[in-house]
Protein backbone atom coordinates (compact mmCIF):
# COMPACT_ATOMS: atom_id res chain seq x y z
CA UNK A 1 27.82 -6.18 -25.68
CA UNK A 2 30.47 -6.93 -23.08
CA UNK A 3 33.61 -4.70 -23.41
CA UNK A 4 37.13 -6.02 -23.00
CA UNK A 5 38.92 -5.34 -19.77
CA UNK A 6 40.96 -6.47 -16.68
CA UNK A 7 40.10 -9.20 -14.79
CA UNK A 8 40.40 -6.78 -11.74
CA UNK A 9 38.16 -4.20 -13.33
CA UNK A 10 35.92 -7.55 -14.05
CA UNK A 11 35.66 -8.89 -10.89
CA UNK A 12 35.10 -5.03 -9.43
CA UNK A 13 31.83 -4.63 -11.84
CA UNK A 14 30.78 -8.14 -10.42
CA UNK A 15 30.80 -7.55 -7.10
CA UNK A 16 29.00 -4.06 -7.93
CA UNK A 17 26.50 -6.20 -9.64
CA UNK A 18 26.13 -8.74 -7.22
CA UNK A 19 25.46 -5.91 -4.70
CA UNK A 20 22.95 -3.77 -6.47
CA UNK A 21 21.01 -7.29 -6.87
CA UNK A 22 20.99 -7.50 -2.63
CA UNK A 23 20.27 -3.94 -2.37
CA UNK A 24 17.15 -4.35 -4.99
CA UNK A 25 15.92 -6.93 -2.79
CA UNK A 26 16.13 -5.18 0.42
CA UNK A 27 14.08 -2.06 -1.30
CA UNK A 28 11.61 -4.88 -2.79
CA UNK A 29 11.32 -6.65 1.11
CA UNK A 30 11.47 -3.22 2.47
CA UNK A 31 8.51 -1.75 0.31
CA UNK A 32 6.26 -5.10 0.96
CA UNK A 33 6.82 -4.60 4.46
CA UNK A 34 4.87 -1.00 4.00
CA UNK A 35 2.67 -2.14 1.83
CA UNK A 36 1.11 -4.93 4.22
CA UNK A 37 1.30 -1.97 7.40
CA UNK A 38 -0.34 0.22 5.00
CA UNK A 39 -3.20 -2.93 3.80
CA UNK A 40 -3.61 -3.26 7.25
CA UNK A 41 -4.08 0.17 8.55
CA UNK A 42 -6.69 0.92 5.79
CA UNK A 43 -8.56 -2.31 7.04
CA UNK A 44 -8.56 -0.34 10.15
CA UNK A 45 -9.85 2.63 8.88
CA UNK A 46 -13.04 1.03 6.62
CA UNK A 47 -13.86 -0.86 10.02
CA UNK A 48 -13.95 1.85 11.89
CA UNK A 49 -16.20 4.11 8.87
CA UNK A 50 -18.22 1.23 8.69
CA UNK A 51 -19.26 0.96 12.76
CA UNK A 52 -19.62 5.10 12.25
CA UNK A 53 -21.92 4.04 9.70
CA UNK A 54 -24.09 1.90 11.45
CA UNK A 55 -24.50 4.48 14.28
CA UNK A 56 -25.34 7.20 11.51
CA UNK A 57 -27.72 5.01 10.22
CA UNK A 58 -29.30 3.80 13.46
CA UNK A 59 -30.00 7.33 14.17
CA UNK A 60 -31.44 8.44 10.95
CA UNK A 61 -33.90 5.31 11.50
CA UNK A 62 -34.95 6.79 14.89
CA UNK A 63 -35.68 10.52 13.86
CA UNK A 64 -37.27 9.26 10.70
CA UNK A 65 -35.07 10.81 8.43
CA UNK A 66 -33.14 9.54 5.41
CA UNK A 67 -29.62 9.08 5.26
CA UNK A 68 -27.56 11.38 3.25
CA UNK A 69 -24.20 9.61 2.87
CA UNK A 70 -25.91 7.15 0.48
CA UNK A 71 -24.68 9.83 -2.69
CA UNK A 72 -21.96 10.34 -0.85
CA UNK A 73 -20.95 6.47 -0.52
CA UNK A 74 -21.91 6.08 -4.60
CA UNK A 75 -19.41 9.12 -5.25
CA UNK A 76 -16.61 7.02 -3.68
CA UNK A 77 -16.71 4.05 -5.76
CA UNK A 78 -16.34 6.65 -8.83
């Protein structure tokens, strides 16, 4: 319910509204910005687990043993 007052006092709440609009965006730009580094660093990450992977695996396949991260890969999707 708007409230009666001043046109200065109006024009003072507009600009302060006008602002915190600008300043929402930046924090909105700002956190997308982190969010894509972040994205991108954890695409990193699951590459680089992923070739570790393959190497673990290759070398249970040549001492003939079985690979124990396959529980260990089920208890991360939980």
């Amino acid at each position: 319910m708007p409230v009666d007052m001043d046109e200065r006092r109006r024009n003072m709440f507009l600009v302060t509204l006008e602002q915190a609009k600008v300043d929402i965006q930046e924090k909105d730009d700002e956190i997308e910005k982190e969010l894509a580094a972040v994205k991108e660093r954890i695409t990193e990450l699951n590459a680089h687990k992923e070739a570790v992977r393959q190497i673990h695996d290759a070398a249970c396949v040549r001492l003939g043993v079985e690979s124990d991260l396959a529980s260990e890969d089920e208890e991360d999707l939980e």
